[in-house]
N, C-alpha and C. Protein backbone atom coordinates (compact mmCIF):
# COMPACT_ATOMS: atom_id res chain seq x y z
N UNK A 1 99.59 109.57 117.51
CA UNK A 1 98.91 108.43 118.09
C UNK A 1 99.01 108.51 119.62
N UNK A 2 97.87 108.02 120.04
CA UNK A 2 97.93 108.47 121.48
C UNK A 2 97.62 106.92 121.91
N UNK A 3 98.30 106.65 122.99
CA UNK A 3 97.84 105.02 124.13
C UNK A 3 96.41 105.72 124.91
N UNK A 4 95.96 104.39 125.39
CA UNK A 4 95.13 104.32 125.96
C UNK A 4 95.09 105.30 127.58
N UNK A 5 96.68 105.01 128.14
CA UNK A 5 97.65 105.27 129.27
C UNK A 5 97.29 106.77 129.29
N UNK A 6 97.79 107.27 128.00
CA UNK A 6 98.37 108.67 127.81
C UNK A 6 96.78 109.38 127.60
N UNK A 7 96.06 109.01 127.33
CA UNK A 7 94.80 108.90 127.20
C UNK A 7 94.03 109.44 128.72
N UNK A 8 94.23 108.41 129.22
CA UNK A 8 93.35 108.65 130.67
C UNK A 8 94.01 109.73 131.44
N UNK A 9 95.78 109.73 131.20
CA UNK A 9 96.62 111.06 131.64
C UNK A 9 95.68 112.59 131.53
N UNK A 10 95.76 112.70 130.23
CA UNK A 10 94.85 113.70 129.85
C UNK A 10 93.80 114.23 129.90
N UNK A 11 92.41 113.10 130.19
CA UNK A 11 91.55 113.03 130.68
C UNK A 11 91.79 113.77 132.19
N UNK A 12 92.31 113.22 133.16
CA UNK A 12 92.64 113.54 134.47
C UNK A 12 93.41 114.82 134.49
N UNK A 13 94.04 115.40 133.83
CA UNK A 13 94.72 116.64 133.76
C UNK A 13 93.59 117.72 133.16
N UNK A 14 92.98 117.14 132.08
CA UNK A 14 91.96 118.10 132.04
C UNK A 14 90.46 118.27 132.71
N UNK A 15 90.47 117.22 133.74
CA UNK A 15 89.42 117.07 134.57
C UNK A 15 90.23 118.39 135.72
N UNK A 16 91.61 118.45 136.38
CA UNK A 16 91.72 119.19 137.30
C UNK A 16 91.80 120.41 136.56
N UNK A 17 92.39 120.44 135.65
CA UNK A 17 92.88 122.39 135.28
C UNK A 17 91.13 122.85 134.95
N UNK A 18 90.30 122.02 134.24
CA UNK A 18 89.17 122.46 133.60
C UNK A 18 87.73 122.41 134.43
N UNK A 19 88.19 122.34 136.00
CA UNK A 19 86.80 121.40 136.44
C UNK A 19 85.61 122.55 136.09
N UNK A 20 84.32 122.45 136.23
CA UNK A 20 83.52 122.91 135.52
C UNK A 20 83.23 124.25 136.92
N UNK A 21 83.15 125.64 136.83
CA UNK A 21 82.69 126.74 137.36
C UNK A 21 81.62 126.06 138.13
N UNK A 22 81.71 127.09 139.39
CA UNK A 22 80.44 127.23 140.60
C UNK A 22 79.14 127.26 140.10
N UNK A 23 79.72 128.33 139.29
CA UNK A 23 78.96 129.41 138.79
C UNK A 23 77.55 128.81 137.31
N UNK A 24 78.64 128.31 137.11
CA UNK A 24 77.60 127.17 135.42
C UNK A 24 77.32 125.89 136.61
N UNK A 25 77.99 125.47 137.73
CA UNK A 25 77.02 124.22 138.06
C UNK A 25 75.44 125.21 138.99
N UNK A 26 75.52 126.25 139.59
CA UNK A 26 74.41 126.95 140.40
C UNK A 26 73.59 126.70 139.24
N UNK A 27 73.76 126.99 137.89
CA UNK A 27 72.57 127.32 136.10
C UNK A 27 72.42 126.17 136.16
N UNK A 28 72.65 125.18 136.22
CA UNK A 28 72.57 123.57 135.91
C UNK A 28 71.56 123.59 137.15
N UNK A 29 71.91 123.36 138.25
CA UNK A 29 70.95 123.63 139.20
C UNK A 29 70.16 123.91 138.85
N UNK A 30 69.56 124.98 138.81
CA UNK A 30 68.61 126.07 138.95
C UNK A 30 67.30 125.65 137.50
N UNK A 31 68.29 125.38 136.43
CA UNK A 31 67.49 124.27 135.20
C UNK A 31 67.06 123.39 135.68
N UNK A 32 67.60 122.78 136.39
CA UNK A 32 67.22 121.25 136.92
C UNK A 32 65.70 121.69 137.57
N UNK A 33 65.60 122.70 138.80
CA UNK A 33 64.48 122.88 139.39
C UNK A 33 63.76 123.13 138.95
N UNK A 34 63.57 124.15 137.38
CA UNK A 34 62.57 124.54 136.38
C UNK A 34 61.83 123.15 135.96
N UNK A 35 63.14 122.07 135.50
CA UNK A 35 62.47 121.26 134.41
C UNK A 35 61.46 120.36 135.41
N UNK A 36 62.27 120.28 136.50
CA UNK A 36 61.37 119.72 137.90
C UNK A 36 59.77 119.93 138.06
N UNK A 37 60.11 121.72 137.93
CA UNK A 37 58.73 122.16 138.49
C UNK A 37 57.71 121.94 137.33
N UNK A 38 58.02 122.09 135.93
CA UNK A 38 57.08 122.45 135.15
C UNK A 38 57.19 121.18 134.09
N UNK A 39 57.77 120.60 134.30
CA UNK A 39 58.18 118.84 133.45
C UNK A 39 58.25 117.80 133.93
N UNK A 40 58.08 117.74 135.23
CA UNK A 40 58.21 116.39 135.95
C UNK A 40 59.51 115.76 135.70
N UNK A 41 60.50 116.38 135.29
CA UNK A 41 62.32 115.59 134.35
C UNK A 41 63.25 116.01 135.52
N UNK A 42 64.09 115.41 135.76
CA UNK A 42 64.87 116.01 136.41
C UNK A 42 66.27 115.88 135.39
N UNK A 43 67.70 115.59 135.86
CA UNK A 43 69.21 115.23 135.77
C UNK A 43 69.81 113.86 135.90
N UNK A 44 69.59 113.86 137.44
CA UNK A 44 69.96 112.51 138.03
C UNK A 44 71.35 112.94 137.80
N UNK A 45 72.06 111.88 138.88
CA UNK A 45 73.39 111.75 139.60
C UNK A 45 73.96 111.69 138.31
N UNK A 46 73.45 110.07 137.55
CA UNK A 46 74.03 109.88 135.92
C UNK A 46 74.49 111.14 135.32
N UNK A 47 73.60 111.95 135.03
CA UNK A 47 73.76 112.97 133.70
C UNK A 47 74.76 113.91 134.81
N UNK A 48 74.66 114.51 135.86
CA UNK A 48 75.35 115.04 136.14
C UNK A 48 77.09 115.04 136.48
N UNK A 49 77.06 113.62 136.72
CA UNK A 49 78.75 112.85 136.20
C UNK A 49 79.12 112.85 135.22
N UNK A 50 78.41 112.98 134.16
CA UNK A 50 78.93 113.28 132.27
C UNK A 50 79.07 114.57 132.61
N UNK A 51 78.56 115.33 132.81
CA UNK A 51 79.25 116.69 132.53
C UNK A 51 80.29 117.29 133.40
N UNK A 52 80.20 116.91 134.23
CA UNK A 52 81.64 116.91 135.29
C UNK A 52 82.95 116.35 134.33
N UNK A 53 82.53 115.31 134.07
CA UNK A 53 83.20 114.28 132.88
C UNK A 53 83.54 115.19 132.03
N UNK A 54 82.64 115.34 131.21
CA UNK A 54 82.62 116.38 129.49
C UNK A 54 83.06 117.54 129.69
N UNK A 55 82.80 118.26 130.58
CA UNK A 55 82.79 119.86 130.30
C UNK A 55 84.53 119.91 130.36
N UNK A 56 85.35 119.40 131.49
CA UNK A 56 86.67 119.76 130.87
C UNK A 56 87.07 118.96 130.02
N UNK A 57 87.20 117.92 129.41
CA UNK A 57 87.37 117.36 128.06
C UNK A 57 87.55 118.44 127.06
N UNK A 58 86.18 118.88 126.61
CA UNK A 58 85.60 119.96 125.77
C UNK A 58 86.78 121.09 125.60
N UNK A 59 86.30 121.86 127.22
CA UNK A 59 87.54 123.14 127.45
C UNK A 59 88.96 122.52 126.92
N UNK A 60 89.14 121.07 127.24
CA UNK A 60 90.87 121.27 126.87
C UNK A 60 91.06 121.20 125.46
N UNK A 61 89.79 120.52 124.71
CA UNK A 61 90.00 120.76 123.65
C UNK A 61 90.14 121.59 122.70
N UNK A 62 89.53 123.00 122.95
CA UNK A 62 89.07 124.25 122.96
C UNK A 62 88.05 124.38 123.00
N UNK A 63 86.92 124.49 122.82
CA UNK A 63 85.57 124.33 123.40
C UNK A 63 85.84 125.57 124.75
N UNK A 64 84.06 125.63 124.61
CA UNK A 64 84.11 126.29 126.16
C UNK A 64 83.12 125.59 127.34
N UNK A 65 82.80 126.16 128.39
CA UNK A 65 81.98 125.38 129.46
C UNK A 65 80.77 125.39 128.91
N UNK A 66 80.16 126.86 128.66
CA UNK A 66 79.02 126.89 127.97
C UNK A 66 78.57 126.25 126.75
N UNK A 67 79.57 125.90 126.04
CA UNK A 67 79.61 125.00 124.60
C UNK A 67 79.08 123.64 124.70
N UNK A 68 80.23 123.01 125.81
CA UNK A 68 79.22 121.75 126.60
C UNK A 68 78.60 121.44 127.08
N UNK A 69 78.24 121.96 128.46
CA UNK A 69 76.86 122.18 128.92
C UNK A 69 75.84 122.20 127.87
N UNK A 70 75.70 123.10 126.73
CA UNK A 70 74.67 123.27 125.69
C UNK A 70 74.69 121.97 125.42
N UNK A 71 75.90 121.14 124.84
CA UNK A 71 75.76 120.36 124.03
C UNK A 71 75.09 119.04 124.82
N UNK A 72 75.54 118.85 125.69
CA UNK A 72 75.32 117.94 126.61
C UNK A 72 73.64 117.93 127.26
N UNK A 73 73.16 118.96 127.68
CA UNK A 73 71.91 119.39 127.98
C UNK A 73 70.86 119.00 126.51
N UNK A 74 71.17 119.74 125.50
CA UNK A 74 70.57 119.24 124.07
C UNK A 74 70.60 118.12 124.13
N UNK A 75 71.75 116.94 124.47
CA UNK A 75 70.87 115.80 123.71
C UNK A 75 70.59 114.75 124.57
N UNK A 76 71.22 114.98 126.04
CA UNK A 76 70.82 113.74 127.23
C UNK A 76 69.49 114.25 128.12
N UNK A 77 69.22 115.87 128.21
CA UNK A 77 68.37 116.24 129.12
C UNK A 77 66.91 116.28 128.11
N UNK A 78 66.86 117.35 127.65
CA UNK A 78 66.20 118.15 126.97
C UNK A 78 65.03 116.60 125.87
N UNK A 79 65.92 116.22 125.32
CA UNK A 79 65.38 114.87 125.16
C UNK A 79 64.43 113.91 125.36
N UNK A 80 63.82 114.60 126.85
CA UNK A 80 63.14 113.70 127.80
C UNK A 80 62.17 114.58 127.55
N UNK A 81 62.02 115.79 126.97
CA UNK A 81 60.81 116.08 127.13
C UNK A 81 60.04 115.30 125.57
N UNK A 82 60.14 115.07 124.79
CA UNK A 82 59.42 113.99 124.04
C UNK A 82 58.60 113.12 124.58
N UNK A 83 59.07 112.60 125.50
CA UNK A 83 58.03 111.65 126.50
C UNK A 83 56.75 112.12 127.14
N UNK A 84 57.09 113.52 127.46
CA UNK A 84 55.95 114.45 127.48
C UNK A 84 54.64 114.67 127.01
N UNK A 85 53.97 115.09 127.30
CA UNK A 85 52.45 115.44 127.20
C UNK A 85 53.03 116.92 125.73
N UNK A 86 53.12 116.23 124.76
CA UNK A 86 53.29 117.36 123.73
C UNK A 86 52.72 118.55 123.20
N UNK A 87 51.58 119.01 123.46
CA UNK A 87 50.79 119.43 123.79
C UNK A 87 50.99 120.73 124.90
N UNK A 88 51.24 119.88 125.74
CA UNK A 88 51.52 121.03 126.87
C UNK A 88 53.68 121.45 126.83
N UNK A 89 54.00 120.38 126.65
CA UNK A 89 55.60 120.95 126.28
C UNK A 89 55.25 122.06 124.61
N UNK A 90 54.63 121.78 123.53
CA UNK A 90 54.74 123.60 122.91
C UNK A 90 54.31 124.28 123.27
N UNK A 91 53.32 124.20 124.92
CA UNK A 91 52.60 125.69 125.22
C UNK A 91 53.80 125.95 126.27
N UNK A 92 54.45 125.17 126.72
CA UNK A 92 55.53 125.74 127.71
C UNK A 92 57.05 126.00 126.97
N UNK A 93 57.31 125.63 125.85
CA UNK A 93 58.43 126.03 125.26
C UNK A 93 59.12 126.67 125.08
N UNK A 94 58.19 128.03 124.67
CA UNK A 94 58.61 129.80 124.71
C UNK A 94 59.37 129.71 126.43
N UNK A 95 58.59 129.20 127.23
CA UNK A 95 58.89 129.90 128.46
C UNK A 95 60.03 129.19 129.23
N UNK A 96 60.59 127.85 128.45
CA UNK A 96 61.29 127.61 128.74
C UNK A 96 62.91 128.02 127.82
N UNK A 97 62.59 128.17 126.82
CA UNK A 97 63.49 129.42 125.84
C UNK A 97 63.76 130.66 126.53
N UNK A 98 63.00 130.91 127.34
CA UNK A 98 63.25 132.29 127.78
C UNK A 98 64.02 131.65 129.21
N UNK A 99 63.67 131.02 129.91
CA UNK A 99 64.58 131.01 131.35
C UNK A 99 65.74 130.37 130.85
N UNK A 100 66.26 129.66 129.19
CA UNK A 100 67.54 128.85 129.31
C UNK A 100 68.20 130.44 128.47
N UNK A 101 67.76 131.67 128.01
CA UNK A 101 68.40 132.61 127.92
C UNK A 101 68.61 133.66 128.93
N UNK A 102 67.45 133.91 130.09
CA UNK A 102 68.07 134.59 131.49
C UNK A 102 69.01 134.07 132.09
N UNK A 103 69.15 132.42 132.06
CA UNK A 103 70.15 132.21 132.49
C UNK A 103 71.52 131.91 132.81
N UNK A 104 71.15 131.56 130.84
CA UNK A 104 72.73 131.36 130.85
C UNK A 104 73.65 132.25 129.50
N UNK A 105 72.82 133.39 129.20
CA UNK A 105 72.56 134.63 128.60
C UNK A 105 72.03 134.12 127.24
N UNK A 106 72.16 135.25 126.35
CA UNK A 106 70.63 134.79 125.35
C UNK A 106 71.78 134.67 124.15
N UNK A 107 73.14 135.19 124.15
CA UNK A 107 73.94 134.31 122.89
C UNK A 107 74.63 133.42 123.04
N UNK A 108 73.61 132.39 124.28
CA UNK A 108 74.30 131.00 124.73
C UNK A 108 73.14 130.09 124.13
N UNK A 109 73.50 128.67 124.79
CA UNK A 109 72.81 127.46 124.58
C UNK A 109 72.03 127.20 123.57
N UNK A 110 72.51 127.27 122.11
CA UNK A 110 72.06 127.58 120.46
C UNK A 110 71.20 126.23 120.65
N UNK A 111 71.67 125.16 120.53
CA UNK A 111 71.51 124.04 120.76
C UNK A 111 70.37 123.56 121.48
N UNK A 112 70.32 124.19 122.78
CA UNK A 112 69.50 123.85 123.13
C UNK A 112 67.86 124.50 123.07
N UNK A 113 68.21 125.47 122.69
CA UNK A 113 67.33 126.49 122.00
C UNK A 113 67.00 126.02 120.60
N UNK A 114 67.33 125.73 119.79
CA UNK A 114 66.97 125.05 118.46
C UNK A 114 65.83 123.51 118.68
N UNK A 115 66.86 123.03 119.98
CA UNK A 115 66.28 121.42 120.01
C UNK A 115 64.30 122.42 120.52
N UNK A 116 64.58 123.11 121.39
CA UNK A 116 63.02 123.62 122.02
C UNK A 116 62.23 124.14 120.63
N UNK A 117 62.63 125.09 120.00
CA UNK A 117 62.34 125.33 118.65
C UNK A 117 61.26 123.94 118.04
N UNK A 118 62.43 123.41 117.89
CA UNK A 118 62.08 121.94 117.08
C UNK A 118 60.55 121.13 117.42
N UNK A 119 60.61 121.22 119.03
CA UNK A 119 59.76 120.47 119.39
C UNK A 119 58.37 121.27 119.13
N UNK A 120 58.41 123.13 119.48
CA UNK A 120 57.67 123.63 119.25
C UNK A 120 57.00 123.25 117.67
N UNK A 121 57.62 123.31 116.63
CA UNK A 121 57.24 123.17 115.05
C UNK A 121 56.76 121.86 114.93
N UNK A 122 57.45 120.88 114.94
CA UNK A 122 56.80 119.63 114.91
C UNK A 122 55.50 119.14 116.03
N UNK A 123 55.51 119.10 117.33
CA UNK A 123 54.44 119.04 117.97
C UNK A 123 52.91 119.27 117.57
């Protein structure tokens, strides 16, 4: 049983040992400007404080950065494209499948690759 106390301890210990790579926030970036250019969607400050938030959580739990990020991207970002012109999100889908595997390699972001999938089939 854990307190509330011992709780936020942990939280904060795994916010410093786990903070999230340069390197996965530059890919977060760099997504962000895609979904920008070709979706009108961005992140926002919001979503980007959850994963600052989440991603070491995750890691301390065992999890990895890439695990959360995926997971996190799948269901707060990615999401928004529903609101979309559907139509034109399954003719851009493939191509957005392909830049979330250049970038964050292609036996990453299952998740979020399934959710694009999805929209492609049903649309």
């Amino acid at each position: 049983r854990v307190t509330a106390k011992r709780y936020y301890e942990l939280v904060e210990e795994a916010e410093r040992i786990y903070e999230i790579t340069d390197d996965n926030l530059r890919r977060i970036k760099e997504l962000d400007h895609y979904l920008v250019e070709h979706f009108q969607i961005t992140f926002g400050n919001r979503i980007m404080n959850q994963i600052r938030k989440y991603v070491p959580i995750l890691v301390a739990s065992g999890g990895t950065e890439l695990e959360a990020i995926d997971d996190i991207l799948s269901k707060k970002v990615l999401r928004k494209l529903e609101s979309k012109n559907l139509a034109y999100v399954k003719r851009a889908a493939p191509d957005l499948s392909s830049f979330i595997e250049n970038l964050f390699g292609e036996d990453e972001m299952d998740q979020c690759k399934e959710y694009i999938r999805q929209i492609e089939i049903n649309s």
